[in-house]
PDB file of N, CA and C in Angstrom:
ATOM      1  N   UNK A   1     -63.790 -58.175  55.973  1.00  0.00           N
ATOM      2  CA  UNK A   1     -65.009 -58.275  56.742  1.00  0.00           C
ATOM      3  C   UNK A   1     -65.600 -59.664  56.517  1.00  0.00           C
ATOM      4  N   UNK A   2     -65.856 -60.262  57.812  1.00  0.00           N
ATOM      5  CA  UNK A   2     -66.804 -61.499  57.297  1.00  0.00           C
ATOM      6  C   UNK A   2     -67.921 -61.715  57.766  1.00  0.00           C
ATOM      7  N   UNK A   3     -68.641 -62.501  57.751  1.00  0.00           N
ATOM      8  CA  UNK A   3     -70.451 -62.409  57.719  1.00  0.00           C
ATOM      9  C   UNK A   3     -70.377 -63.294  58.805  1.00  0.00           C
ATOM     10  N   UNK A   4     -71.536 -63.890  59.211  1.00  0.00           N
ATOM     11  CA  UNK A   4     -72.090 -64.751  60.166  1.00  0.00           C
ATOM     12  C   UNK A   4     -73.264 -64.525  60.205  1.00  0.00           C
ATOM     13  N   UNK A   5     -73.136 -66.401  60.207  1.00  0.00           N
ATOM     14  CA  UNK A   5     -74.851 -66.853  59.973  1.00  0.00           C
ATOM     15  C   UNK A   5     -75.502 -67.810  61.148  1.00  0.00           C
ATOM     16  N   UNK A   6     -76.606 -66.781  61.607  1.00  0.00           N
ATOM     17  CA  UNK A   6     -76.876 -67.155  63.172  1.00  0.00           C
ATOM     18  C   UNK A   6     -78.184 -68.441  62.800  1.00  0.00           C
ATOM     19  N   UNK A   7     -78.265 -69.729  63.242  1.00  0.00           N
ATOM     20  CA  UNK A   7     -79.749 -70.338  63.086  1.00  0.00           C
ATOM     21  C   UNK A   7     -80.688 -70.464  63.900  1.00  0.00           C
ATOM     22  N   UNK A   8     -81.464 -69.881  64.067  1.00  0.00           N
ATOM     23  CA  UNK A   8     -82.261 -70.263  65.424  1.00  0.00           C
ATOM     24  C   UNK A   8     -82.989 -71.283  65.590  1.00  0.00           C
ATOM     25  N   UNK A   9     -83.322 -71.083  64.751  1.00  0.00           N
ATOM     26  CA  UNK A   9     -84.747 -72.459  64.654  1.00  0.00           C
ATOM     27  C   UNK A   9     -84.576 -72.781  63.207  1.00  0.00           C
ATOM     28  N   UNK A  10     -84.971 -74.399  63.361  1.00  0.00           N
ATOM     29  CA  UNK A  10     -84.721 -74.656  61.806  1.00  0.00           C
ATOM     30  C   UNK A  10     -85.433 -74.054  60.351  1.00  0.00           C
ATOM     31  N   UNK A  11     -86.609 -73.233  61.309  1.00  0.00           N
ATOM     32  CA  UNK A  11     -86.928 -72.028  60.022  1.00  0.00           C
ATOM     33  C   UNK A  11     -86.622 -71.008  59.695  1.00  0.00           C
ATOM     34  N   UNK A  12     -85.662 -70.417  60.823  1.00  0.00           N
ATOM     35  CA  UNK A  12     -84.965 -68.916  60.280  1.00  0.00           C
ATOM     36  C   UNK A  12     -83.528 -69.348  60.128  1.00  0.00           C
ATOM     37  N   UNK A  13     -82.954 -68.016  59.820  1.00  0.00           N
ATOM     38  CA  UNK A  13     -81.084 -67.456  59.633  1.00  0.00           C
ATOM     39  C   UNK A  13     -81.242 -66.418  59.296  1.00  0.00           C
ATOM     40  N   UNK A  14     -80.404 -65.713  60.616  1.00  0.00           N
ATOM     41  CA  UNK A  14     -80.326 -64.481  60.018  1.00  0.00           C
ATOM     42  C   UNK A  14     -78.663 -64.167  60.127  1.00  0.00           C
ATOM     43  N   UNK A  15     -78.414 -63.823  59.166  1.00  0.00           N
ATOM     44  CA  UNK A  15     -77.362 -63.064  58.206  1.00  0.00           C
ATOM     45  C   UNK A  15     -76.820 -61.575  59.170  1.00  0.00           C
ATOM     46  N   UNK A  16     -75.643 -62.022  59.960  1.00  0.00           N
ATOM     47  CA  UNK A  16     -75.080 -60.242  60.208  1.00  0.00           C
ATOM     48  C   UNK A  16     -73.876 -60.453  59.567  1.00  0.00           C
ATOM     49  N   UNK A  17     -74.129 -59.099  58.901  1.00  0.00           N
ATOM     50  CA  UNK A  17     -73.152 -58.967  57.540  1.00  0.00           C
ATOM     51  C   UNK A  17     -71.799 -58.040  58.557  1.00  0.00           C
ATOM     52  N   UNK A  18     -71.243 -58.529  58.326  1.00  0.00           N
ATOM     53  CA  UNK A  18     -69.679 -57.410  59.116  1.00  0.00           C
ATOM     54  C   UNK A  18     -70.194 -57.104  60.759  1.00  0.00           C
ATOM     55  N   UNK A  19     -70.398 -58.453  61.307  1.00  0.00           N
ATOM     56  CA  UNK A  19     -70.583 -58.317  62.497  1.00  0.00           C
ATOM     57  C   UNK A  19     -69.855 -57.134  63.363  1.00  0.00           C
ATOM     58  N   UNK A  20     -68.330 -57.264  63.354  1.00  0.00           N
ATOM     59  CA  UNK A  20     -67.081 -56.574  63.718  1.00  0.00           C
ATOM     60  C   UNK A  20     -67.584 -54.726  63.308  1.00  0.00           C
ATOM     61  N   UNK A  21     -67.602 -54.868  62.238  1.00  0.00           N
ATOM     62  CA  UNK A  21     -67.868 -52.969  61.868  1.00  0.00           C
ATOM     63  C   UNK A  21     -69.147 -52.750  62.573  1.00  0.00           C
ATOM     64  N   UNK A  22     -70.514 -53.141  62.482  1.00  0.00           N
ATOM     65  CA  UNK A  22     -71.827 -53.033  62.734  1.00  0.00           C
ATOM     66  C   UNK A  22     -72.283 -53.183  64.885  1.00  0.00           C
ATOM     67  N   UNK A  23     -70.620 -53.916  65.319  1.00  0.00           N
ATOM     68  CA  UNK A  23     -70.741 -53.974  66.426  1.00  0.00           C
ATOM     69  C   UNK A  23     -69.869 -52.631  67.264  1.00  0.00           C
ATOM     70  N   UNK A  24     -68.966 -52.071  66.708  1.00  0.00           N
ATOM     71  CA  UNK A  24     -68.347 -50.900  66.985  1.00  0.00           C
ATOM     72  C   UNK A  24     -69.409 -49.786  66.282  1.00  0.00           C
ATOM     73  N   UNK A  25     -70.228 -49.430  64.990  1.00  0.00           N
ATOM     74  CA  UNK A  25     -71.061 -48.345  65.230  1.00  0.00           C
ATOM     75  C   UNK A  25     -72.513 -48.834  66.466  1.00  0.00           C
ATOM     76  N   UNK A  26     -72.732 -49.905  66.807  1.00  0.00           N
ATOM     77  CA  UNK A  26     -73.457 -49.617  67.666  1.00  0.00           C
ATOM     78  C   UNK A  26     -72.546 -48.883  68.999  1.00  0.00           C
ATOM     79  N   UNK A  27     -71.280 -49.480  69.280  1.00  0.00           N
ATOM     80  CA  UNK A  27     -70.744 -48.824  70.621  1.00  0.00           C
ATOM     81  C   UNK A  27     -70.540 -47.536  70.428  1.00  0.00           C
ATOM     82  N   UNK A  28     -70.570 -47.252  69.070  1.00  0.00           N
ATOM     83  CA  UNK A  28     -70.456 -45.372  68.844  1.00  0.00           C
ATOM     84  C   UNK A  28     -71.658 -44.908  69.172  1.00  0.00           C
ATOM     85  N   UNK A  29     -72.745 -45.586  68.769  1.00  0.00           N
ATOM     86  CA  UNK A  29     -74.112 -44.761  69.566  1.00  0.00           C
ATOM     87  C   UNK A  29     -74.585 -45.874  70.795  1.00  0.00           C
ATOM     88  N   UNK A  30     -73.625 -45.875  71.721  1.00  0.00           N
ATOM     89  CA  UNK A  30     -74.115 -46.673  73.025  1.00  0.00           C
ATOM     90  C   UNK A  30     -74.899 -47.496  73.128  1.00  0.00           C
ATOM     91  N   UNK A  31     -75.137 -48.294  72.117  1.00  0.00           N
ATOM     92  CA  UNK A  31     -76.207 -49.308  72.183  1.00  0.00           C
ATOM     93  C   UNK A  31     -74.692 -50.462  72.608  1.00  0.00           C
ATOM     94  N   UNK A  32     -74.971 -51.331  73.575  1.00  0.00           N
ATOM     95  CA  UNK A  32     -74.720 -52.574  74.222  1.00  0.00           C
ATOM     96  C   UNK A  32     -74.873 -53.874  73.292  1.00  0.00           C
ATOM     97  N   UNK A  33     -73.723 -54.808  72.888  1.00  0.00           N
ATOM     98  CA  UNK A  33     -73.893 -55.759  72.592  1.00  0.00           C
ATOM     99  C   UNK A  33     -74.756 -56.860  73.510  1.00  0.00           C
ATOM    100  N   UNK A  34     -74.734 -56.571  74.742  1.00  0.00           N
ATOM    101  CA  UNK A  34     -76.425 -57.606  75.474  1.00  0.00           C
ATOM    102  C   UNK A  34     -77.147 -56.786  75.385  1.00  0.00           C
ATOM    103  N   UNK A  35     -77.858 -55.680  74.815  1.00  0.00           N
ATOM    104  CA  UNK A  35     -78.922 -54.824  74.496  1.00  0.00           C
ATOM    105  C   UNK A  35     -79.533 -55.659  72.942  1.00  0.00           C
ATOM    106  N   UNK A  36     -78.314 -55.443  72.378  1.00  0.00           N
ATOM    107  CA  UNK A  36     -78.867 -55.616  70.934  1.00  0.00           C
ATOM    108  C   UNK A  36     -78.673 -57.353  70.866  1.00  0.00           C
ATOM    109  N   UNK A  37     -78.081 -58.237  71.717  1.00  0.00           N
ATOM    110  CA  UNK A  37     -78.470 -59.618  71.143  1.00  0.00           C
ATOM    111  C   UNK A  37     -79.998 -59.686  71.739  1.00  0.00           C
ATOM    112  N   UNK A  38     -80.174 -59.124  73.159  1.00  0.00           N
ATOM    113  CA  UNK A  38     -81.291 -59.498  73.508  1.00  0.00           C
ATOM    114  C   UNK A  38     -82.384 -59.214  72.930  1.00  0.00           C
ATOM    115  N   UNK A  39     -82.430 -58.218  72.397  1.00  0.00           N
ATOM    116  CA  UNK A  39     -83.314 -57.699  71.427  1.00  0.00           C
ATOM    117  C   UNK A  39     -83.780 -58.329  70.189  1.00  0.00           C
ATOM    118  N   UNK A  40     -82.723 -59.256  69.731  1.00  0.00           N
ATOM    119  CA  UNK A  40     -82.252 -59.708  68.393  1.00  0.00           C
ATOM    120  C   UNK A  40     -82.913 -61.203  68.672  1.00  0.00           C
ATOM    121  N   UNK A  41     -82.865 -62.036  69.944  1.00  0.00           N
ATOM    122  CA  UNK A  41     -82.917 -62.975  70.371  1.00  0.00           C
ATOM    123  C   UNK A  41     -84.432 -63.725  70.027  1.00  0.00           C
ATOM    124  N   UNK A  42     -84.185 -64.944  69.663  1.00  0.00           N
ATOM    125  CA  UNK A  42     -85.745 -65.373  69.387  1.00  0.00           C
ATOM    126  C   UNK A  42     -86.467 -65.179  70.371  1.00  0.00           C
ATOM    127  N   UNK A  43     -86.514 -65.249  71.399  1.00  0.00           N
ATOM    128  CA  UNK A  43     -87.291 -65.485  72.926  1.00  0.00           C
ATOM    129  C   UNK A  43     -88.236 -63.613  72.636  1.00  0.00           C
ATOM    130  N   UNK A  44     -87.439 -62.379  72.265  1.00  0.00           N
ATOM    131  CA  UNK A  44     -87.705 -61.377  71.871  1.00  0.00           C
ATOM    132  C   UNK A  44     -88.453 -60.853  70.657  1.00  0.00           C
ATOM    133  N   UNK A  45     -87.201 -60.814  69.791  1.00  0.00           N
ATOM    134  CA  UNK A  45     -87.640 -60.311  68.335  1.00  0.00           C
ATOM    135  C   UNK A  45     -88.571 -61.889  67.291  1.00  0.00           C
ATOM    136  N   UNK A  46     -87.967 -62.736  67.615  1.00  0.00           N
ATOM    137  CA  UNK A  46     -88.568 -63.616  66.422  1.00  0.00           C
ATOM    138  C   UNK A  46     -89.826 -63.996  67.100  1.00  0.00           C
ATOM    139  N   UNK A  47     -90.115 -64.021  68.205  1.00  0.00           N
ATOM    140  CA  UNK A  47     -91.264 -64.477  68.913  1.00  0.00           C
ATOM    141  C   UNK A  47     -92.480 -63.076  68.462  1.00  0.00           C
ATOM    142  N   UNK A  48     -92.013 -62.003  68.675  1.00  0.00           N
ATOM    143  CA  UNK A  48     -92.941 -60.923  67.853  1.00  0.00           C
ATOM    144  C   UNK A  48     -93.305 -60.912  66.265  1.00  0.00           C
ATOM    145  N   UNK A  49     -92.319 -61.344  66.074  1.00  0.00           N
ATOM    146  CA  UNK A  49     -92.148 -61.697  64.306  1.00  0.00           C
ATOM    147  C   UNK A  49     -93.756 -62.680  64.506  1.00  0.00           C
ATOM    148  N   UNK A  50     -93.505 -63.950  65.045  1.00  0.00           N
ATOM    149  CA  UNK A  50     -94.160 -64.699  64.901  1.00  0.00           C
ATOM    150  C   UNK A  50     -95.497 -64.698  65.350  1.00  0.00           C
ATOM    151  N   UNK A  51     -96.030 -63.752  66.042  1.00  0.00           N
ATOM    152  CA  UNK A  51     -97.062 -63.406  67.042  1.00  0.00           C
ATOM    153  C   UNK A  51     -97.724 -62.428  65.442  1.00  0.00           C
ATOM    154  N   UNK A  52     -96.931 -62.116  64.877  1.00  0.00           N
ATOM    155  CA  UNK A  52     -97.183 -61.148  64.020  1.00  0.00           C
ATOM    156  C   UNK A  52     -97.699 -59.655  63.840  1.00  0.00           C
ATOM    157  N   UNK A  53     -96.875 -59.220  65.124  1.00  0.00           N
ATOM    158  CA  UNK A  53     -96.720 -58.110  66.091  1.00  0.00           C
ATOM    159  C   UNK A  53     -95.837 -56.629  65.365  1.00  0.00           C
ATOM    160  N   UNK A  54     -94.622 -57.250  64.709  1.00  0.00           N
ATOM    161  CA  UNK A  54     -93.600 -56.268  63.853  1.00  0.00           C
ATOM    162  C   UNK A  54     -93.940 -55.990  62.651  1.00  0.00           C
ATOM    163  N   UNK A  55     -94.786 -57.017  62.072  1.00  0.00           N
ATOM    164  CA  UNK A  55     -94.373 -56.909  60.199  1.00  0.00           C
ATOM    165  C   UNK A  55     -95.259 -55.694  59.629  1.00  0.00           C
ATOM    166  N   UNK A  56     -94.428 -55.203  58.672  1.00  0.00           N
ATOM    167  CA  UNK A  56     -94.829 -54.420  57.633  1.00  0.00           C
ATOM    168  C   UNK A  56     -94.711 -54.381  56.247  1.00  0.00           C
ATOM    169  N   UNK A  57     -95.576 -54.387  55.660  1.00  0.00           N
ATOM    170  CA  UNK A  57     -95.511 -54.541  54.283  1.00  0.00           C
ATOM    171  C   UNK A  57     -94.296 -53.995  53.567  1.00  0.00           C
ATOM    172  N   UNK A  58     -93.453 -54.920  52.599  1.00  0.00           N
ATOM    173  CA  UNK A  58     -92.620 -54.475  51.966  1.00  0.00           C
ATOM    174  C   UNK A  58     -93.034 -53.659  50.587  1.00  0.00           C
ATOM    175  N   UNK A  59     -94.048 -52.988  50.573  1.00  0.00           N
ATOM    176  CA  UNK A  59     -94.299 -51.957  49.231  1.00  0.00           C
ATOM    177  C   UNK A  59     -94.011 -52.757  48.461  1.00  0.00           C
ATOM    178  N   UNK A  60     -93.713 -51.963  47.015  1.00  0.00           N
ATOM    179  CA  UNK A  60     -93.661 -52.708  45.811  1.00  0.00           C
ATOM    180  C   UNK A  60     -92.576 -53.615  45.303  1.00  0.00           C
ATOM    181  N   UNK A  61     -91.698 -54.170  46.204  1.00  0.00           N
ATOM    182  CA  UNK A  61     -90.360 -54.781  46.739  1.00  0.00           C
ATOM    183  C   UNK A  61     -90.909 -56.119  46.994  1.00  0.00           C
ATOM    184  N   UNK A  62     -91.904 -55.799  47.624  1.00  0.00           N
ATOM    185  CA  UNK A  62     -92.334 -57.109  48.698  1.00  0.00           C
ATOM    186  C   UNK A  62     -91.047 -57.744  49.137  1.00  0.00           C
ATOM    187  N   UNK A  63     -90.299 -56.921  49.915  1.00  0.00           N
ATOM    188  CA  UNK A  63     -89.431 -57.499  51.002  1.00  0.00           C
ATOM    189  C   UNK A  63     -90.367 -57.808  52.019  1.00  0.00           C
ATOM    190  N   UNK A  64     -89.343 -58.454  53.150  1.00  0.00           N
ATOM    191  CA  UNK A  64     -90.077 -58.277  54.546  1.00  0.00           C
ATOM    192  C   UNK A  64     -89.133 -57.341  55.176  1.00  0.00           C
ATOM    193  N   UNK A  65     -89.985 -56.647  56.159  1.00  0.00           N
ATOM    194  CA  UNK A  65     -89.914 -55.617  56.732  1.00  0.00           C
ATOM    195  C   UNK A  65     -90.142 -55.141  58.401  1.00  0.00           C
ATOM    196  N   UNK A  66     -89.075 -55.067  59.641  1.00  0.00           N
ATOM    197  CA  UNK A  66     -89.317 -55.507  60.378  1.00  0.00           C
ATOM    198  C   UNK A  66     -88.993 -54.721  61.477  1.00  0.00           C
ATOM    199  N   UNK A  67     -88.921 -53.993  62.563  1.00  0.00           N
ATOM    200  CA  UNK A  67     -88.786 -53.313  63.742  1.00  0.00           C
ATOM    201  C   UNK A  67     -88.456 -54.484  64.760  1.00  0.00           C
ATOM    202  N   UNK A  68     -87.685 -54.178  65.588  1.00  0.00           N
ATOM    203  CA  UNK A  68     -87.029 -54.758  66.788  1.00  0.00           C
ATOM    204  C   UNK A  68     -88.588 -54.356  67.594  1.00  0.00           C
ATOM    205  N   UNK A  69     -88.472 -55.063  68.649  1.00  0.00           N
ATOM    206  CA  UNK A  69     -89.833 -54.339  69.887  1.00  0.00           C
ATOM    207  C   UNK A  69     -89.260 -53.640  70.582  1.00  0.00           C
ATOM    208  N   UNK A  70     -87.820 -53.005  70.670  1.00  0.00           N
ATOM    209  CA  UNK A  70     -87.304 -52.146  71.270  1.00  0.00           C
ATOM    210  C   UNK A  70     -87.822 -50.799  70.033  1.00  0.00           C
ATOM    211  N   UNK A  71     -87.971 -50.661  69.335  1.00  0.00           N
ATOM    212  CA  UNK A  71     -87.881 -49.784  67.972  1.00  0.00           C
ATOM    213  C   UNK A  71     -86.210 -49.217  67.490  1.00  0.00           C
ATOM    214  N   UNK A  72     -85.467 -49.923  68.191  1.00  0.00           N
ATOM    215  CA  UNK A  72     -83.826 -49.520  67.851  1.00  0.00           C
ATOM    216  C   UNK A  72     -83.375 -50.056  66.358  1.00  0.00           C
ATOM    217  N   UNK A  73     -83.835 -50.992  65.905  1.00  0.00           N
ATOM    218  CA  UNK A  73     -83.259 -51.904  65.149  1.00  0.00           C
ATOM    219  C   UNK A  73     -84.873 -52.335  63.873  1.00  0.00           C
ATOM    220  N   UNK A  74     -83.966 -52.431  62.474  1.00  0.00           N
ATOM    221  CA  UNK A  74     -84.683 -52.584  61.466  1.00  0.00           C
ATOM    222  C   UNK A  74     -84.079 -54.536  61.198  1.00  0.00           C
ATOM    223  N   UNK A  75     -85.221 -55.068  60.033  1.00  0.00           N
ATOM    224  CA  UNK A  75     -84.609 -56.216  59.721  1.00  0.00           C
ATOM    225  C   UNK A  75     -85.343 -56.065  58.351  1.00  0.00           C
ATOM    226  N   UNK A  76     -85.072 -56.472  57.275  1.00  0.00           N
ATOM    227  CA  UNK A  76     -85.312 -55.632  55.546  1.00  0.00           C
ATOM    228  C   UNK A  76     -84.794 -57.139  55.028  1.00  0.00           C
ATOM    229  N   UNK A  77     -85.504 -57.636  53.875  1.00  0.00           N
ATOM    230  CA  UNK A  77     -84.779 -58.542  53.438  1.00  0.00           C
ATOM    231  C   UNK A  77     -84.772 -58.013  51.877  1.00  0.00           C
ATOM    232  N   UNK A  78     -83.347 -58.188  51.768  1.00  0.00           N
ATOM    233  CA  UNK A  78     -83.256 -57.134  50.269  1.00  0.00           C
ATOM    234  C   UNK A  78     -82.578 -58.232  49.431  1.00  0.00           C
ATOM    235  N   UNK A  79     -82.991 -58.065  48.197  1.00  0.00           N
ATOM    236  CA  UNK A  79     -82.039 -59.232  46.933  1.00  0.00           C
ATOM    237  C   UNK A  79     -80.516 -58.681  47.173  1.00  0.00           C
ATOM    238  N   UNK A  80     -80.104 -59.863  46.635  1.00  0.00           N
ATOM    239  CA  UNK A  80     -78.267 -60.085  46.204  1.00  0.00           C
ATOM    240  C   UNK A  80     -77.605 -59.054  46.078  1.00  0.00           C
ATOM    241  N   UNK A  81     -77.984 -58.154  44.591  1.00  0.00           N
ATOM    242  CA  UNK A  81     -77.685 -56.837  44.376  1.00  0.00           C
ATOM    243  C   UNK A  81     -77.766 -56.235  45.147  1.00  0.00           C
ATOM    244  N   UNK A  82     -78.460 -55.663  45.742  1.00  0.00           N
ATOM    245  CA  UNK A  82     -79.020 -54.421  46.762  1.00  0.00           C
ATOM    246  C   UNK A  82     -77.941 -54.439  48.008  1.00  0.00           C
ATOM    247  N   UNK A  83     -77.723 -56.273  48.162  1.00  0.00           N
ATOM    248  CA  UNK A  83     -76.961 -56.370  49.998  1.00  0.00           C
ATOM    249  C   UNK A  83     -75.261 -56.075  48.992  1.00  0.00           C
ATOM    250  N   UNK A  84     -74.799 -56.315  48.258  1.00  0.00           N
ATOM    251  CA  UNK A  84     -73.502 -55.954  47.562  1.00  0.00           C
ATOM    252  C   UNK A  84     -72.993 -54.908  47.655  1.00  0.00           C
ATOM    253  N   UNK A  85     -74.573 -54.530  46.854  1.00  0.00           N
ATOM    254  CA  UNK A  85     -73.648 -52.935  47.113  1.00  0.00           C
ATOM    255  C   UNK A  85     -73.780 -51.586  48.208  1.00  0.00           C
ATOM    256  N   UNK A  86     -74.890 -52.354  49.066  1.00  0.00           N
ATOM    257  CA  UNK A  86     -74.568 -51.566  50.564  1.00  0.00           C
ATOM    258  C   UNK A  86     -73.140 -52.380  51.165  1.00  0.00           C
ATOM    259  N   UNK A  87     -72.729 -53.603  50.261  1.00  0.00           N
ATOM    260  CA  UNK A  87     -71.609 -53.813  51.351  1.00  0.00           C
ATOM    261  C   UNK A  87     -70.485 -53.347  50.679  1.00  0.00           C
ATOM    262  N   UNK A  88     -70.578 -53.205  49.664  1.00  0.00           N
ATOM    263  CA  UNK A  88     -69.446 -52.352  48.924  1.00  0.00           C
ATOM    264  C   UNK A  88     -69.313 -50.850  49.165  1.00  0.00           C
ATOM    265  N   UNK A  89     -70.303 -50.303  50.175  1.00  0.00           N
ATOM    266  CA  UNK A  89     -70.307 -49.018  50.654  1.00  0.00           C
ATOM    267  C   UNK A  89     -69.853 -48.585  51.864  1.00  0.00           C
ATOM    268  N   UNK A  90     -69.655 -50.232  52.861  1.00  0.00           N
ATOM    269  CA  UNK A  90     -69.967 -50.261  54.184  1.00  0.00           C
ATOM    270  C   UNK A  90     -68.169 -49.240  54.561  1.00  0.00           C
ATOM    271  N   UNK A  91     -67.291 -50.028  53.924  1.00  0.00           N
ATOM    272  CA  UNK A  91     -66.135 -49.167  54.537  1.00  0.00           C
ATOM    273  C   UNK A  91     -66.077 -48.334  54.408  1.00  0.00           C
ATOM    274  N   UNK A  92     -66.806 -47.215  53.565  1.00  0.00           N
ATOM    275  CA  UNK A  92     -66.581 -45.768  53.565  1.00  0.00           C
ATOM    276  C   UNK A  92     -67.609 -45.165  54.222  1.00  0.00           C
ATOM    277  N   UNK A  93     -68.954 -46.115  54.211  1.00  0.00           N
ATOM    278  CA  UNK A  93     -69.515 -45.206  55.766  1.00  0.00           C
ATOM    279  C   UNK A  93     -68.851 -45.546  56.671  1.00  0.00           C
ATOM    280  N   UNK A  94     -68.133 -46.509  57.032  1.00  0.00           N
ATOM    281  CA  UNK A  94     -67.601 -46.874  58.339  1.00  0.00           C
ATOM    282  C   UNK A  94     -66.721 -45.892  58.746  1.00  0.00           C
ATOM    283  N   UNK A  95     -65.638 -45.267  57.985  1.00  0.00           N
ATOM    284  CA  UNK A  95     -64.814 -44.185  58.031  1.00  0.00           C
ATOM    285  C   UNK A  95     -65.393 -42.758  58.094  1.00  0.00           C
ATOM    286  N   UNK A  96     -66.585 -42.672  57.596  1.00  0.00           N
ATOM    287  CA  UNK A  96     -67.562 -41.195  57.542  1.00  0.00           C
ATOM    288  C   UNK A  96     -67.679 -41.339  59.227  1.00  0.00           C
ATOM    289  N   UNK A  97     -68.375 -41.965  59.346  1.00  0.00           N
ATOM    290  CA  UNK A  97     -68.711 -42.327  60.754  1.00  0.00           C
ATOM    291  C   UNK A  97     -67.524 -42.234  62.029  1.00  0.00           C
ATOM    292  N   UNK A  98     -66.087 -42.150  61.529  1.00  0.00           N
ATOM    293  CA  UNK A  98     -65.140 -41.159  62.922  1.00  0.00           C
ATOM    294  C   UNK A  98     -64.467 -42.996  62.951  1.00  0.00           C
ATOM    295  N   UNK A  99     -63.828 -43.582  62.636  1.00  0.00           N
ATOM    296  CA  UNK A  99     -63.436 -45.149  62.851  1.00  0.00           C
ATOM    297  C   UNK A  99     -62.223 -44.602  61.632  1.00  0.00           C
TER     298      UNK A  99
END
């Protein structure tokens, strides 16, 4: 699995971790790859980000914490540890999941 790192503007990157797996469970629940870039797209999601329209407090984490304006899609910013070992999990949900 490999990652990709999208830049939009020279103040964000966002990180899709196993593009390839994460783009086949969306086609398992019919969500559209032009659904979900558009959604994903600064003109969309980062422009709400920035309006300061999505955010929610990351509790005692103090992540950031984030809803698409579609409400389909989360954005979580989690430490090192935490993204490891959901990715050290990802192939066996991927297989739970009918793949």
């Amino acid at each position: 699995m490999t990652d990709e790192v999208l830049q939009f503007t020279s103040h964000f990157n966002f990180t899709a971790y196993a593009p390839k797996v994460f783009h086949n469970l969306r086609v398992q629940d019919n969500i559209t790859a032009e659904h979900f870039m558009e959604t994903m797209s600064p003109d969309s999601f980062l422009s709400k980000l920035l309006e300061n329209e999505q955010f929610t407090d990351g509790g005692r984490s103090g992540s950031f914490f984030a809803a698409s304006p579609c409400g389909k899609f989360i954005v979580k910013t989690i430490p090192a540890a935490e993204a490891n070992a959901l990715k050290s999990i990802l192939p066996w949900y991927y297989e739970v999941r009918g793949h």
